[in-house]
N, C-alpha and C. Protein backbone atom coordinates (compact mmCIF):
# COMPACT_ATOMS: atom_id res chain seq x y z
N UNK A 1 16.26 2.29 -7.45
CA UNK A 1 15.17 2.94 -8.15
C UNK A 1 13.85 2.42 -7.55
N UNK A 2 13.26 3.41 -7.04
CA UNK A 2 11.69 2.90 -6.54
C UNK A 2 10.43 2.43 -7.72
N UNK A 3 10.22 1.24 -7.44
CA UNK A 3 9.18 0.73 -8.15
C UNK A 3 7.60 1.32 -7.85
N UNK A 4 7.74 2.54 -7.12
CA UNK A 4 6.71 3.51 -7.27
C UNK A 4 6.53 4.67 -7.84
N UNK A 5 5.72 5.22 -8.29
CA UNK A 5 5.73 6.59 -8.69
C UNK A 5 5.10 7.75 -7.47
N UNK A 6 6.25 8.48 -6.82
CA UNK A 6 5.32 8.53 -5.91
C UNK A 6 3.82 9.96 -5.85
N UNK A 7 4.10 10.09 -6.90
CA UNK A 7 3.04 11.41 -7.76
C UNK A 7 1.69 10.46 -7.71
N UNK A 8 1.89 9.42 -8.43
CA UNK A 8 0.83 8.87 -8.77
C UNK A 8 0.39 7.95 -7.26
N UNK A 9 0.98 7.49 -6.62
CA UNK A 9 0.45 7.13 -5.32
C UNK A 9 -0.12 8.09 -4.00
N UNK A 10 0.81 8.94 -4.54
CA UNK A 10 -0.33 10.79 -3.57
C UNK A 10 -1.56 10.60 -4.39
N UNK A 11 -1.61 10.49 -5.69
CA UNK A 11 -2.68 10.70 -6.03
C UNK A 11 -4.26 9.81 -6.00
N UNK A 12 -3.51 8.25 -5.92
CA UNK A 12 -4.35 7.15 -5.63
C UNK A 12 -4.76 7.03 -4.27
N UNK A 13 -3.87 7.54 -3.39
CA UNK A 13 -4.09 7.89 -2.07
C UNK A 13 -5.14 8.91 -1.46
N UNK A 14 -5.01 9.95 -2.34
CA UNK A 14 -5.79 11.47 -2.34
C UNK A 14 -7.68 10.73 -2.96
N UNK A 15 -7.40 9.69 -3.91
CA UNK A 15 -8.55 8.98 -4.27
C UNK A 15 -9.05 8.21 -3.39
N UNK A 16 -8.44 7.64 -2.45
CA UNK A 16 -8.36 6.58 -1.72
C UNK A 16 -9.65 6.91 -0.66
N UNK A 17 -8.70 8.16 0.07
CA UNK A 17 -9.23 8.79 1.84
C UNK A 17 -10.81 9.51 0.38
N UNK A 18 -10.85 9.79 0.16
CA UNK A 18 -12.04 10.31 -0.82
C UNK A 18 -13.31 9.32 -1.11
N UNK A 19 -12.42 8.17 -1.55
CA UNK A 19 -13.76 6.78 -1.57
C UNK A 19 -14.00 6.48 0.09
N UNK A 20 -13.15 6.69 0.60
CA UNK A 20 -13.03 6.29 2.52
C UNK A 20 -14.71 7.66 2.81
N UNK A 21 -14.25 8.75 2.48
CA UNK A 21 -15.04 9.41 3.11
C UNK A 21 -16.46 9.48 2.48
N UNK A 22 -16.59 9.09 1.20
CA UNK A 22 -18.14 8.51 0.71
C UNK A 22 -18.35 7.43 1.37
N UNK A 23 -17.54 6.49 1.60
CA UNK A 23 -18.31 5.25 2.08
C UNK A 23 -18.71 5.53 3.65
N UNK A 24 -18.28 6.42 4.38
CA UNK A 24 -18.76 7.09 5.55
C UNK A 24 -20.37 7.50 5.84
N UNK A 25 -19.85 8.23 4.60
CA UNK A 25 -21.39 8.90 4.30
C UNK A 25 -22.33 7.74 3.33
N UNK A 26 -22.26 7.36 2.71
CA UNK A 26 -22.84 6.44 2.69
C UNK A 26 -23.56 4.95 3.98
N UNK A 27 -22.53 4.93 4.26
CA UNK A 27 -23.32 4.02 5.84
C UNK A 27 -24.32 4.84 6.52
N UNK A 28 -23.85 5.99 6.81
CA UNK A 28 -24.35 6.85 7.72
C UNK A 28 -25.77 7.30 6.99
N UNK A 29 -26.03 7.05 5.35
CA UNK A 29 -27.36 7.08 4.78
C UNK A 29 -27.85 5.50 5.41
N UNK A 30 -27.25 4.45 4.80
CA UNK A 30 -27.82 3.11 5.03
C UNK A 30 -28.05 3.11 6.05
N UNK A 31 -27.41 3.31 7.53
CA UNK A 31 -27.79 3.14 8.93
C UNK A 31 -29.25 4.09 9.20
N UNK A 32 -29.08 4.66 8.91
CA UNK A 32 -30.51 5.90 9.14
C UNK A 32 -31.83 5.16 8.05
N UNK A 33 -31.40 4.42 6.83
CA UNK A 33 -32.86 3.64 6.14
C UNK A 33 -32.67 2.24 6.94
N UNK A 34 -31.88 1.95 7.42
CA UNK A 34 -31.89 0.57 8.15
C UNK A 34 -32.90 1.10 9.08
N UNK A 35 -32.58 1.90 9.80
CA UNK A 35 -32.87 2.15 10.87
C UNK A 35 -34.52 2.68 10.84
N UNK A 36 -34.90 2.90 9.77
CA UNK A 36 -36.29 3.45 9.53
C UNK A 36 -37.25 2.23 8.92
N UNK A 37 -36.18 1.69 8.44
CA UNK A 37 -36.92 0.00 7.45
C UNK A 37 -37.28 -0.95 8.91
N UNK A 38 -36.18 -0.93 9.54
CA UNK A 38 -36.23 -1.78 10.41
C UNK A 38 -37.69 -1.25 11.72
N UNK A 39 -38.11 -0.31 11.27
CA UNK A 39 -39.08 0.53 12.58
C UNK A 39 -40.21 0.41 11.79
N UNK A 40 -40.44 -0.03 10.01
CA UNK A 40 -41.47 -0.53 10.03
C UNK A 40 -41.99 -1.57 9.86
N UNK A 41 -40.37 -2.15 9.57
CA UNK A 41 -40.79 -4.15 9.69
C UNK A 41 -41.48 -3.74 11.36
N UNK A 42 -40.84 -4.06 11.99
CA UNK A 42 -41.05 -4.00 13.43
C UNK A 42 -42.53 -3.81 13.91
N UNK A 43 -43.32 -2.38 13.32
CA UNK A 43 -44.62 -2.21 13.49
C UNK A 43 -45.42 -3.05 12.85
N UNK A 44 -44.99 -3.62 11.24
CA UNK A 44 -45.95 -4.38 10.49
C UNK A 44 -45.65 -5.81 11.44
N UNK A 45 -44.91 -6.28 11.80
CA UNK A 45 -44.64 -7.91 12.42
C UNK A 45 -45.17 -7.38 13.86
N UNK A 46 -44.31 -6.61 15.15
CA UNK A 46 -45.40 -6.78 15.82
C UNK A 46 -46.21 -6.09 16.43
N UNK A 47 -46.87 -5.05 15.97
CA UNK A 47 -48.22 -4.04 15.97
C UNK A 47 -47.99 -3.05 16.38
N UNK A 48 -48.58 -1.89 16.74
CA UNK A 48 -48.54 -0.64 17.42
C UNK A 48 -47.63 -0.69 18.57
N UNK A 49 -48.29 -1.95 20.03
CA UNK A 49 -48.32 -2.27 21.22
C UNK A 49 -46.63 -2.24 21.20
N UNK A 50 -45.39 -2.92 20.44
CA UNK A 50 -44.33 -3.82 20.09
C UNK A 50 -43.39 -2.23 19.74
N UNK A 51 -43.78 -1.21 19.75
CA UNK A 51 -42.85 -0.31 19.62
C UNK A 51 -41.62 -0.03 19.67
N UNK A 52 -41.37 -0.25 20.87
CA UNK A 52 -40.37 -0.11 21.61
C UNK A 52 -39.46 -1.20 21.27
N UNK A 53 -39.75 -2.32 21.19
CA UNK A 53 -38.97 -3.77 20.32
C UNK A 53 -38.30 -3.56 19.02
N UNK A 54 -39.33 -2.60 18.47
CA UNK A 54 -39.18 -2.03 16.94
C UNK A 54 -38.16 -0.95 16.80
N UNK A 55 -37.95 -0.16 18.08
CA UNK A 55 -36.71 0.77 18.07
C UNK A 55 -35.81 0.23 18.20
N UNK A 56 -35.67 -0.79 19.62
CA UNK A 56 -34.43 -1.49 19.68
C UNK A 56 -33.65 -2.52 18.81
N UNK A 57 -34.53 -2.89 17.85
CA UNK A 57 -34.16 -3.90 16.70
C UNK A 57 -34.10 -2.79 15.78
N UNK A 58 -34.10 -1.71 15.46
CA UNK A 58 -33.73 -0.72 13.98
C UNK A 58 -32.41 0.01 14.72
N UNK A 59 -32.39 -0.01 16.29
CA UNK A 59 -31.20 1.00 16.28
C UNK A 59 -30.07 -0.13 16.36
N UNK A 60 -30.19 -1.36 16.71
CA UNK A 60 -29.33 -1.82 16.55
C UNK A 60 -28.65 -2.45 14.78
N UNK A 61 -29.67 -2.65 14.16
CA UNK A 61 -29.36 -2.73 12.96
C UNK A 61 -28.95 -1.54 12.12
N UNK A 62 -29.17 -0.44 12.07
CA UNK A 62 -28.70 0.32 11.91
C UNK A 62 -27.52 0.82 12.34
N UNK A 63 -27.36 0.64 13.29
CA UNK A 63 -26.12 0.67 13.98
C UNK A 63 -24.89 -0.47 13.24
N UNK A 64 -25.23 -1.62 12.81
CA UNK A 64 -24.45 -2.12 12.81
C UNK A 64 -24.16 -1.87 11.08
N UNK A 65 -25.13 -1.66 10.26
CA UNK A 65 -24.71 -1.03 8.96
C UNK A 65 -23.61 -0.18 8.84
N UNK A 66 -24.00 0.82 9.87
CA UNK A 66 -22.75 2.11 10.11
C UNK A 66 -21.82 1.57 10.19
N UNK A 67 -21.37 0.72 11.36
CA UNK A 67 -20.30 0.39 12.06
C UNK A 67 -19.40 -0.61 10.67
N UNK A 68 -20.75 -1.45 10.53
CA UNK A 68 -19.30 -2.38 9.24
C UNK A 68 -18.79 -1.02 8.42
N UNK A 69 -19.86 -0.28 7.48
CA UNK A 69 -19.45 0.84 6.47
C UNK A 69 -18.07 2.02 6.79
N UNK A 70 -17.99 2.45 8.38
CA UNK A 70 -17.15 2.85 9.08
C UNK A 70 -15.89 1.89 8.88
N UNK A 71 -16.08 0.74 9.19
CA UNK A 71 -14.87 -0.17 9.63
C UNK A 71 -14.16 -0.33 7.90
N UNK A 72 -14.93 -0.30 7.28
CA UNK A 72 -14.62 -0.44 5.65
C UNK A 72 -13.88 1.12 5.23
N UNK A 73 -14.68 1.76 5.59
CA UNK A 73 -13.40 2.95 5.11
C UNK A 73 -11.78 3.13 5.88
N UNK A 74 -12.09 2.83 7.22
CA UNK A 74 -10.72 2.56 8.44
C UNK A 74 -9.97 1.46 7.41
N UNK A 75 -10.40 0.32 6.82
CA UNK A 75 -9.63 -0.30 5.83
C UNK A 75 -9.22 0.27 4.64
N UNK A 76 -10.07 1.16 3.81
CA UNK A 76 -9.33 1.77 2.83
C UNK A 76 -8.10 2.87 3.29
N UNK A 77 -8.74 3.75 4.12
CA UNK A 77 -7.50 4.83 4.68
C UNK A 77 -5.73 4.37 5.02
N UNK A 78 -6.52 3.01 6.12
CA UNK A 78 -5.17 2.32 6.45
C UNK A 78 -4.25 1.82 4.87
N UNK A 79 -5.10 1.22 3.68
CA UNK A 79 -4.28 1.14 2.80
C UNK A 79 -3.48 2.41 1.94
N UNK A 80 -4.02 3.25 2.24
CA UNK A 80 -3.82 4.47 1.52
C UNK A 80 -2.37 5.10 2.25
N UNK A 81 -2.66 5.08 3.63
CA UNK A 81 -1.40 5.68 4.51
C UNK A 81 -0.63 4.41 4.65
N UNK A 82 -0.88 3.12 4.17
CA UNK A 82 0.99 2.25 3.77
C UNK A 82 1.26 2.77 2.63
N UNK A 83 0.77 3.34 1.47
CA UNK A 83 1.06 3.58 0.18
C UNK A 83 2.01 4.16 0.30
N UNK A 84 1.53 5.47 0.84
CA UNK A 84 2.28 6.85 1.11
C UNK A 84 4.02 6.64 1.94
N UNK A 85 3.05 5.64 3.33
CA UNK A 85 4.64 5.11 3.68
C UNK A 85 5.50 4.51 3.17
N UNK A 86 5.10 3.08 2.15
CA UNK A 86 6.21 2.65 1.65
C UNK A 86 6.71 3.41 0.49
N UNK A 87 6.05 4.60 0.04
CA UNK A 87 6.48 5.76 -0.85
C UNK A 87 7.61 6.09 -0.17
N UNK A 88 7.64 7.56 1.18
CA UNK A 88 8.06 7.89 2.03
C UNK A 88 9.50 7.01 1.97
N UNK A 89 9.48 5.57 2.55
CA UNK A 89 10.49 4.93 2.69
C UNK A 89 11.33 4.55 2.13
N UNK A 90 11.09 4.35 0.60
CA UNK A 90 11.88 4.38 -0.92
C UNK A 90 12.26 5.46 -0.63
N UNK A 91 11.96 6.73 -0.62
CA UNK A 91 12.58 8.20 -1.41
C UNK A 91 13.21 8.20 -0.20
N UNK A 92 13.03 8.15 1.23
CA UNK A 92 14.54 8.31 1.91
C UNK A 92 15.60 7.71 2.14
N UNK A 93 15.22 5.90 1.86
CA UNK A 93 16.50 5.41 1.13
C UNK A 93 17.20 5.49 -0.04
N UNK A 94 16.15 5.79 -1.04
CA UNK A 94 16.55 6.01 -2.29
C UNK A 94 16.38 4.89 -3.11
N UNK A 95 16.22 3.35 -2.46
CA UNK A 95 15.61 2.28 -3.79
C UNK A 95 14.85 1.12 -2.81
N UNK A 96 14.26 0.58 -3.49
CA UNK A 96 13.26 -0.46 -2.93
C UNK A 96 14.24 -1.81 -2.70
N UNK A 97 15.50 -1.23 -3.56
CA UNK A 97 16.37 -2.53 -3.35
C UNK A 97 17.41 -2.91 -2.43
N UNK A 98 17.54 -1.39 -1.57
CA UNK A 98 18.03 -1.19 -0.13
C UNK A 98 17.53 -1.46 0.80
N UNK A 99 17.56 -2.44 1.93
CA UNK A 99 17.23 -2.74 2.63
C UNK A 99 17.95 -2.42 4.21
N UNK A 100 17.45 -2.42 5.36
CA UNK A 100 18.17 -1.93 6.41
C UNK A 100 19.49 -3.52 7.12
N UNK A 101 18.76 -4.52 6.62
CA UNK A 101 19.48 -5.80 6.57
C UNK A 101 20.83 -5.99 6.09
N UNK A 102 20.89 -4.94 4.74
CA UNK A 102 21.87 -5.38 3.94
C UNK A 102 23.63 -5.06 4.24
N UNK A 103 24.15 -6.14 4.13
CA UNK A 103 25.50 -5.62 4.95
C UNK A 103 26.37 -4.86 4.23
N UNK A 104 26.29 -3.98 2.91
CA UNK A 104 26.99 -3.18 2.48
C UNK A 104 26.22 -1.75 1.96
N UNK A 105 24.68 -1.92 2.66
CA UNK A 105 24.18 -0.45 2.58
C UNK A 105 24.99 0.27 2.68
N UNK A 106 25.81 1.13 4.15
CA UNK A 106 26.63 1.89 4.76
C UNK A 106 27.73 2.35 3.19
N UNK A 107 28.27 0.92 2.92
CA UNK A 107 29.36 0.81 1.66
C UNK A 107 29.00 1.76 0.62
N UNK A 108 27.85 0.91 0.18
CA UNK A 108 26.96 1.66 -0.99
C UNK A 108 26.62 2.95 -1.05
N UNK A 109 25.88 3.13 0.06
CA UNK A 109 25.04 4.54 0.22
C UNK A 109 26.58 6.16 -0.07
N UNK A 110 27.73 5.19 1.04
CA UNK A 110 28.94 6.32 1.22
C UNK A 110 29.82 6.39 -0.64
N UNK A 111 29.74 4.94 -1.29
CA UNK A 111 30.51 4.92 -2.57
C UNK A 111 29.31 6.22 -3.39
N UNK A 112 27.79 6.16 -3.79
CA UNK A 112 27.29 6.62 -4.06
C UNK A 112 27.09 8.75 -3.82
N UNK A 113 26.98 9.26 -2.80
CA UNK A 113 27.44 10.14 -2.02
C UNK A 113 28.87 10.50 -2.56
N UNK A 114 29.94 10.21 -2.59
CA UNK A 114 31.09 10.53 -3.46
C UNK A 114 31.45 10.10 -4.83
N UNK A 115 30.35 9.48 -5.61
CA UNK A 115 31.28 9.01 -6.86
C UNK A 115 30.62 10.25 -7.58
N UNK A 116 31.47 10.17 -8.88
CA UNK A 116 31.33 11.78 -9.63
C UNK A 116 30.10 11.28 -10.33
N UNK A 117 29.24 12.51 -10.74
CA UNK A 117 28.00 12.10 -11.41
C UNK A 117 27.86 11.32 -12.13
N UNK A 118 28.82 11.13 -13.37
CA UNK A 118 29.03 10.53 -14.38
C UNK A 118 29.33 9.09 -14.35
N UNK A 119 29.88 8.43 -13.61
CA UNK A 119 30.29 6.60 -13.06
C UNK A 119 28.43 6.32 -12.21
N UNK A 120 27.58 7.21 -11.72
CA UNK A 120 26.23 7.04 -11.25
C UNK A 120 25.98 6.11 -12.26
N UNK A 121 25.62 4.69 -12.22
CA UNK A 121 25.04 4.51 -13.33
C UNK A 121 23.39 3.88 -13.13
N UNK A 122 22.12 4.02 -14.50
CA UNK A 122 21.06 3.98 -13.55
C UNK A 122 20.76 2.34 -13.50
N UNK A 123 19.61 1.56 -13.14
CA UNK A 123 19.56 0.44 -13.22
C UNK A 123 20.00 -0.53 -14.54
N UNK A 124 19.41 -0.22 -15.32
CA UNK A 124 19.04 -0.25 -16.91
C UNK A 124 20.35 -0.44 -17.10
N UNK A 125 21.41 0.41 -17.22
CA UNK A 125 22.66 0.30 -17.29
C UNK A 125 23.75 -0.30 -16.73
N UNK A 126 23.26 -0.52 -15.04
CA UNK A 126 24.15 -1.87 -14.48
C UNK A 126 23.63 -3.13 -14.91
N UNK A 127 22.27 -3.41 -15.26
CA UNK A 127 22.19 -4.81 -16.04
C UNK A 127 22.63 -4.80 -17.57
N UNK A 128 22.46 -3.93 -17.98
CA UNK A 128 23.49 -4.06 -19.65
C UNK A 128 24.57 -4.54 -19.65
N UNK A 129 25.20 -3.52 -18.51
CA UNK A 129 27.01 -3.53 -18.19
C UNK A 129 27.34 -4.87 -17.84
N UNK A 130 26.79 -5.61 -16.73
CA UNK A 130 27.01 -7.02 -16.44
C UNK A 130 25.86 -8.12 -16.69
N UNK A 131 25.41 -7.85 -18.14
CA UNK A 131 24.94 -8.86 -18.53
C UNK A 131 23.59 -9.50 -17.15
N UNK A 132 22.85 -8.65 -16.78
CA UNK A 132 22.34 -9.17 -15.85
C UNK A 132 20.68 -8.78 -16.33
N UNK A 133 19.52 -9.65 -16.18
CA UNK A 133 18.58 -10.29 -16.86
C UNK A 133 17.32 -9.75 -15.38
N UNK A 134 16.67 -9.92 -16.01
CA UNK A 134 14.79 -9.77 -15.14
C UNK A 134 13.86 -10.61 -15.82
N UNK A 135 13.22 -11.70 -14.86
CA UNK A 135 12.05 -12.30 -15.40
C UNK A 135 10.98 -11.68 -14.92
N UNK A 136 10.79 -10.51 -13.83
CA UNK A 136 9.86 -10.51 -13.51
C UNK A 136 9.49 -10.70 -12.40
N UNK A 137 10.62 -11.39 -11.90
CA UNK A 137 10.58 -11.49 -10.00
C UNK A 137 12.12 -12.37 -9.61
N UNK A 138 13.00 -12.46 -9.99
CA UNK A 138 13.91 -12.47 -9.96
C UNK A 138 14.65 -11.50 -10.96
N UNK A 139 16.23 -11.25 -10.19
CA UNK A 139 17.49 -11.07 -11.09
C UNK A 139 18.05 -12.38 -11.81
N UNK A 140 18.92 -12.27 -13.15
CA UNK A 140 19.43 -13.22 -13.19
C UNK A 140 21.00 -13.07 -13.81
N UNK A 141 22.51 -13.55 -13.07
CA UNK A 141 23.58 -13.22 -13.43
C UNK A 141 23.97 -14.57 -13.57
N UNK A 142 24.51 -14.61 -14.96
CA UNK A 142 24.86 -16.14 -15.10
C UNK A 142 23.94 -17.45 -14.71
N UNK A 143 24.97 -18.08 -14.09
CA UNK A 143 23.97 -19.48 -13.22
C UNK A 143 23.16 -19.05 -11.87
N UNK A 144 23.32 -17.75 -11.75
CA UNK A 144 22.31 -17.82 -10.23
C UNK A 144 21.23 -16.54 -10.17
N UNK A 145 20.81 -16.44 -9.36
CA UNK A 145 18.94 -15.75 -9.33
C UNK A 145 19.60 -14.91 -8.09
N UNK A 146 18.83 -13.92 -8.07
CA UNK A 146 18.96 -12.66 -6.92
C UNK A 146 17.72 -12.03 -6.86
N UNK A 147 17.22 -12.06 -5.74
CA UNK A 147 15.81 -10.78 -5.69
C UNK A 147 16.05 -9.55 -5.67
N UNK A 148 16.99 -9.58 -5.16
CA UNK A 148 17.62 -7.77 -5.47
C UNK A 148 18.34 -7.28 -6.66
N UNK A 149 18.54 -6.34 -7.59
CA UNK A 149 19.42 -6.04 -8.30
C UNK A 149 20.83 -6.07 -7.30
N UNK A 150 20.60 -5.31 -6.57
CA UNK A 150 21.86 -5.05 -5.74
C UNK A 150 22.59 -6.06 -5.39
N UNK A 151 22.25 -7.22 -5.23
CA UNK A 151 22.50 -8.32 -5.24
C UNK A 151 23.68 -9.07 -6.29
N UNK A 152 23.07 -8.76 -7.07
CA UNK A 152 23.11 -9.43 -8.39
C UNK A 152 24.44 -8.69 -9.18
N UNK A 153 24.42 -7.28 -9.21
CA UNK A 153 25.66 -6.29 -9.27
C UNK A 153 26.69 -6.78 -8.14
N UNK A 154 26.35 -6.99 -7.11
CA UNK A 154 27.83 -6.76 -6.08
C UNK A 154 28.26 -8.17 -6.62
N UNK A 155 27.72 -9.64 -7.00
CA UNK A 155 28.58 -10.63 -7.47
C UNK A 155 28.74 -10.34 -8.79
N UNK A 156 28.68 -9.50 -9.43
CA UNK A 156 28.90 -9.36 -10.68
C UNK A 156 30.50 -8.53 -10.73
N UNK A 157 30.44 -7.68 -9.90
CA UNK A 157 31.52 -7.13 -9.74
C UNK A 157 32.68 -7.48 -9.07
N UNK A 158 31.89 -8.43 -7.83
CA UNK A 158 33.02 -9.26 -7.50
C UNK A 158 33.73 -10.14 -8.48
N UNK A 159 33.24 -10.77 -9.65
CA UNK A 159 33.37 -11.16 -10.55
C UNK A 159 34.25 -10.78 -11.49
N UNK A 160 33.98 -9.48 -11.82
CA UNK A 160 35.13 -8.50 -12.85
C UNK A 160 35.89 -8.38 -11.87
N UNK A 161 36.22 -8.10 -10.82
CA UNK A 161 37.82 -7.73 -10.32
C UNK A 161 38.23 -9.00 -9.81
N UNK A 162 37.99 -10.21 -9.71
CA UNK A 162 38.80 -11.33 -9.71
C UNK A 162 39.31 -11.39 -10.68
């Protein structure tokens, strides 16, 4: 079961590239008053004559307003498109608790794929069934801890058929 919703992460995402593209436009205001502030510090400090000093110190400050404000949305977007991916990557494995590591994915994925709808059982219900516990960042079966549910079920079951 994915510990995402992935409706609501399209949608925080869809919010995301949205604050990305104000803060675009936003620099791109600040760089242009940088860039005008900075042309009249420049004339008031050093006179008419100093012009040209006064462009090159506003376009570069301005410039660099943009560039952080730019680089700040490239950080929100990039968080927005892992969202989506580690969305993406749940729904085509099917749980956050499958991993490509795990040595009885193949097992699982093929028992799942053929068992009749009805033996499907959902999370909630394999920890009822074997007595198996959540603090919150661990599993817990008996005397030992598991980060995975999946984990925590396959010794549980190894358990009932001994």
């Amino acid at each position: 079961m994915s510990k995402y919703n992935p409706k609501a992460v399209r949608t925080q995402a869809a919010i995301l590239d949205a604050v990305a593209t104000v803060t675009v436009i936003l620099a791109a205001i600040s760089g242009f008053l940088a860039f005008i502030f900075g042309m009249r510090v420049a004339v008031m400090v050093f006179g008419e004559m100093s012009q040209a000093l006064g462009i090159i110190v506003s376009v570069i400050y301005g410039g660099l307003t943009f560039f952080a404000g730019y680089l700040a949305s490239l950080v929100i977007r990039c968080g927005a498109h892992l969202m989506l991916a580690i969305v993406e990557i749940e729904a085509n494995t099917g749980s956050s608790s499958r991993r490509p590591g795990d040595s009885n994915m193949t097992e699982e994925l093929q028992s799942d794929i053929h068992a009749e709808p009805e033996s499907i059982l959902t999370d909630e219900q394999l920890m009822e069934k074997y007595g198996i516990t959540f603090d919150g960042e661990k599993y817990h079966y008996r005397n030992y801890q598991y980060r995975r549910l999946s984990d925590a079920v396959n010794y549980a079951e190894m358990q009932t058929d001994a």
